[in-house]
Every structure is written in C-alpha cells, then in structure tokens.
N, C-alpha and C. Protein backbone atom coordinates (compact mmCIF):
# COMPACT_ATOMS: atom_id res chain seq x y z
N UNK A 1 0.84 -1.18 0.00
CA UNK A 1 0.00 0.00 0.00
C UNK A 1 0.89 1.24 0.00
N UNK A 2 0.05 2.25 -1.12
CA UNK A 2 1.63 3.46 -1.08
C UNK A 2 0.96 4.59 -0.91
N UNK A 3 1.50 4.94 0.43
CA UNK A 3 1.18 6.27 1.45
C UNK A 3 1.13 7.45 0.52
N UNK A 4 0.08 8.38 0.99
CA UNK A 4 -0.44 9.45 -0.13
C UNK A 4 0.54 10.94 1.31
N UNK A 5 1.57 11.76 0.38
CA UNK A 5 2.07 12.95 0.94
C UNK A 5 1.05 13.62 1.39
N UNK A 6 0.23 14.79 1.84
CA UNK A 6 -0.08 16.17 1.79
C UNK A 6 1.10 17.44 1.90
N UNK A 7 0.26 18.17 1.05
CA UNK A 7 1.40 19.27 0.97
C UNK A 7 0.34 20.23 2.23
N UNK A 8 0.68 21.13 2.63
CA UNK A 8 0.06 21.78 3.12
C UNK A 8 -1.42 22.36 2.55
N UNK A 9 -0.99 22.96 1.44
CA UNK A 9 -1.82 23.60 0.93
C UNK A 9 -3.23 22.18 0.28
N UNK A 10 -2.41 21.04 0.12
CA UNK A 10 -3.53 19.73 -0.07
C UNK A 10 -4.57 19.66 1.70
N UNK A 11 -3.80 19.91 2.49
CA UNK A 11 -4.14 19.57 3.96
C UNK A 11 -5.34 20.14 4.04
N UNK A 12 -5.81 21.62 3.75
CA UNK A 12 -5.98 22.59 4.00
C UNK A 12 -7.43 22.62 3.16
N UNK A 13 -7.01 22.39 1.84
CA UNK A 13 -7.93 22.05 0.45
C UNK A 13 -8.88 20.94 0.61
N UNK A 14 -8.29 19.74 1.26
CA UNK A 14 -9.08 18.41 1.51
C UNK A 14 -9.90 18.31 2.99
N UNK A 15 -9.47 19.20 3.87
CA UNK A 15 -10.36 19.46 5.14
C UNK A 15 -9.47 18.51 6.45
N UNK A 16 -8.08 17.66 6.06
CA UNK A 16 -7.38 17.71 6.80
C UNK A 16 -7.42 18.11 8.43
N UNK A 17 -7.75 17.99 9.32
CA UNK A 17 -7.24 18.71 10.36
C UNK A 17 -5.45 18.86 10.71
N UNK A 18 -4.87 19.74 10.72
CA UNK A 18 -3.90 19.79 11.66
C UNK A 18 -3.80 20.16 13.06
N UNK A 19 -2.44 19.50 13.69
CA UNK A 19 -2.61 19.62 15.00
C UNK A 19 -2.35 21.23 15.53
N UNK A 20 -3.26 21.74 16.44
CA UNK A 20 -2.81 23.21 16.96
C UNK A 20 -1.76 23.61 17.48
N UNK A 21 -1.46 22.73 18.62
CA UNK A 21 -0.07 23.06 19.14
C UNK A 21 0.55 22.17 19.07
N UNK A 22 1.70 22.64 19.34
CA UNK A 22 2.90 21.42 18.73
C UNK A 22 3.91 21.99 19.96
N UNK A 23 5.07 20.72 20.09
CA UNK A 23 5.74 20.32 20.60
C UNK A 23 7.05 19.80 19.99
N UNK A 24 8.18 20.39 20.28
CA UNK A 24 9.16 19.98 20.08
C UNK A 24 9.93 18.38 19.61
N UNK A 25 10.13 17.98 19.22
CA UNK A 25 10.94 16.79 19.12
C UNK A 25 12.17 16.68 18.57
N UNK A 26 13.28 16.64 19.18
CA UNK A 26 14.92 16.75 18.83
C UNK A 26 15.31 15.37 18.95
N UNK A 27 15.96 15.13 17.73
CA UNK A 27 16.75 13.84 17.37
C UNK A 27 17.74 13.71 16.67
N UNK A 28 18.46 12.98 16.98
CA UNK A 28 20.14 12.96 16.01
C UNK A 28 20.26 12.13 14.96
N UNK A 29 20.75 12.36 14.14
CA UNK A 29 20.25 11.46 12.64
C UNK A 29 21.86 11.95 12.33
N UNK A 30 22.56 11.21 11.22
CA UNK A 30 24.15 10.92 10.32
C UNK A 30 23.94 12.77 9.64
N UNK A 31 24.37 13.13 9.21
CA UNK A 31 24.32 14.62 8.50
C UNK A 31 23.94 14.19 7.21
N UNK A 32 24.79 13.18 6.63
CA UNK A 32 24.28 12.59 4.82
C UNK A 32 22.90 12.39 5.05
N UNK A 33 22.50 11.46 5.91
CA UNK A 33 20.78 11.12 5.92
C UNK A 33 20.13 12.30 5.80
N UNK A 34 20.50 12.74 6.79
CA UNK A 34 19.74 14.64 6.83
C UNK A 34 19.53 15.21 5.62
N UNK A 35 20.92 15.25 4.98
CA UNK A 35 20.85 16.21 3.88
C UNK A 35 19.90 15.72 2.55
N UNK A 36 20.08 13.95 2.32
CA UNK A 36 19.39 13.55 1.27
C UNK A 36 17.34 13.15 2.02
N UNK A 37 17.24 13.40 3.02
CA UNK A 37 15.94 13.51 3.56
C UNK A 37 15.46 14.85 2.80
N UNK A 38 16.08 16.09 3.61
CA UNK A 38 16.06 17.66 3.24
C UNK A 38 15.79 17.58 1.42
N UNK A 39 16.47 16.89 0.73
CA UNK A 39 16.49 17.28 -0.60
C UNK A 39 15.25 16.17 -0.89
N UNK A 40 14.84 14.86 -0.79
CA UNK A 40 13.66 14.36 -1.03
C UNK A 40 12.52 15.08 -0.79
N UNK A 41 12.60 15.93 0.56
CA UNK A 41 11.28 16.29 1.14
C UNK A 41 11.19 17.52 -0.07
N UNK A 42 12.03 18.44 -0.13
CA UNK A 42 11.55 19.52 -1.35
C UNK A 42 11.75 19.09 -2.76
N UNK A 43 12.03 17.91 -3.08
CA UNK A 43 11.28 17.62 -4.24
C UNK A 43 9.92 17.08 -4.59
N UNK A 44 9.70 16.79 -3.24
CA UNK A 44 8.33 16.78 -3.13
C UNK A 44 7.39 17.76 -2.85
N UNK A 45 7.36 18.77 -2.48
CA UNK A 45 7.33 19.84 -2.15
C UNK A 45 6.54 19.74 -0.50
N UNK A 46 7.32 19.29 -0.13
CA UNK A 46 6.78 18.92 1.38
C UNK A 46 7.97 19.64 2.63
N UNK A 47 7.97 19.82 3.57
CA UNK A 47 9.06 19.62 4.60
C UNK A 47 9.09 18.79 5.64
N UNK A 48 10.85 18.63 5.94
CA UNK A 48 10.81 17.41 7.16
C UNK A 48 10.04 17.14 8.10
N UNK A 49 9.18 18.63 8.60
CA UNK A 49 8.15 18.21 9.30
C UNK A 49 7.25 17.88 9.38
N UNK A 50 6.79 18.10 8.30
CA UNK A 50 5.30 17.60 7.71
C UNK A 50 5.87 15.99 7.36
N UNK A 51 6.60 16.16 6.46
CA UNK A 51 6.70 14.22 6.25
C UNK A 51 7.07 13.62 7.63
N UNK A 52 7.95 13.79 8.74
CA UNK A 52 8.03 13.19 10.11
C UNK A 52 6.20 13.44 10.58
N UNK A 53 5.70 14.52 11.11
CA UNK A 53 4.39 13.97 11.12
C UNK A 53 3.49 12.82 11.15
N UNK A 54 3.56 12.71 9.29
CA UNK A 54 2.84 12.17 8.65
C UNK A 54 3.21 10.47 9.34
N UNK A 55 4.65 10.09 9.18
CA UNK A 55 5.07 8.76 10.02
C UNK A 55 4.91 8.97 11.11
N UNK A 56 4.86 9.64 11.85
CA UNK A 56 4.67 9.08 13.45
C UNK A 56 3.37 8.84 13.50
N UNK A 57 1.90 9.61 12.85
CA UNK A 57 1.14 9.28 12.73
C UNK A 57 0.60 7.47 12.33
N UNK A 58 1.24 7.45 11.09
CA UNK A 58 1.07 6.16 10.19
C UNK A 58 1.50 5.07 11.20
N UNK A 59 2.55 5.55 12.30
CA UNK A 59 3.40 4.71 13.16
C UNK A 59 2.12 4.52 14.65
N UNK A 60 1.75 5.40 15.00
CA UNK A 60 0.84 5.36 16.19
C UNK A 60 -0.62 4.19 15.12
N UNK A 61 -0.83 5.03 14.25
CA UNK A 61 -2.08 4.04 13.21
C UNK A 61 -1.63 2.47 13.32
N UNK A 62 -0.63 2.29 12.77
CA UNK A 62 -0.38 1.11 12.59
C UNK A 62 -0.27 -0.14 13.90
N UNK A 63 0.03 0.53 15.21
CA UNK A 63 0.25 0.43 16.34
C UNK A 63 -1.25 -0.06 16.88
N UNK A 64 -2.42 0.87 16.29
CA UNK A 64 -3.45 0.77 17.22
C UNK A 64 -3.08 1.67 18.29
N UNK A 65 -2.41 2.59 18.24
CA UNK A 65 -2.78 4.09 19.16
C UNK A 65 -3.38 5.32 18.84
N UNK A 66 -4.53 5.17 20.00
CA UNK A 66 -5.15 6.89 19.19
C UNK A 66 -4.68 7.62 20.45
N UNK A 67 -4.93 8.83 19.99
CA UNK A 67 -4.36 10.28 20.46
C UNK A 67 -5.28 11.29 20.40
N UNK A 68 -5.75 12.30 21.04
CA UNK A 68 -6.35 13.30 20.91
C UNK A 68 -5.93 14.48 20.03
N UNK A 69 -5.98 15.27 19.01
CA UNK A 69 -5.39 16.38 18.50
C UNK A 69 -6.24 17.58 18.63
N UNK A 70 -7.46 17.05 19.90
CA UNK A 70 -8.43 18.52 19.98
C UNK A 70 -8.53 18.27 21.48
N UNK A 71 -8.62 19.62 22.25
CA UNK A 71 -8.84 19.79 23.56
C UNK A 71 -10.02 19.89 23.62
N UNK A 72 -10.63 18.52 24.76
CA UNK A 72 -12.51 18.87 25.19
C UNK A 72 -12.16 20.19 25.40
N UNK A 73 -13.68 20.47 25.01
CA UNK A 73 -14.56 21.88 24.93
C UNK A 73 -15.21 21.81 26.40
N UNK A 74 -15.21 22.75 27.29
CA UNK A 74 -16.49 22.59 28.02
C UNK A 74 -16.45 23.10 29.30
C-alpha cells in the first residue's frame, strides 16, 4: 500500500485537520541522511516536518494508538 504525501496547501484544500499546538521533538540522525531527507522532502514539495508527522502518525495508526489532537470543549 503506497502512502499518499499532503502538501500543506492539499491539507488545507481536503479538510485535513492539523494539529494546533505542537511540541518539540529533537533527534540525532548521520548529517548525509539529513541532507538527502532535506532534498527528497523539497522535491516533493513537502518539509521534514510535515513528512516526520505524517510517520509518526502512520506509526501510532499502525500500532493501534489513538491520540487526541483537539482539547474537550467545556
């Protein structure tokens, strides 16, 4: 099965929710990986954060973990 990108502007267009607040996540990765990640993600016209996102998501999905991305109202 082959995972569909969003670009932002697809996110946005298709009714997407994104998450409101966000949170940091720092990780150490080789510098080559980095750099040929960096150059995949804008030929796609995406960025590292949006494609990391998108896997941790696919990664919690696949898992059978849900998560909240909206604060009860009330």
């Amino acid at each position: 099965m082959q995972k569909k990108w969003y670009a932002a502007h697809e996110i946005m267009e298709y009714g997407y929710e994104m998450e409101r607040k966000t949170a940091r996540l720092t990780l150490l990765i080789d510098p080559h990986k980095k750099k040929a990640f960096e150059q995949l993600c804008a030929a796609q016209d995406l960025t590292p954060s949006q494609v990391v996102r998108q896997l941790i998501r696919d990664y919690l999905e696949s898992h059978g973990v849900s998560y909240k991305t909206k604060p009860d109202v009330g």
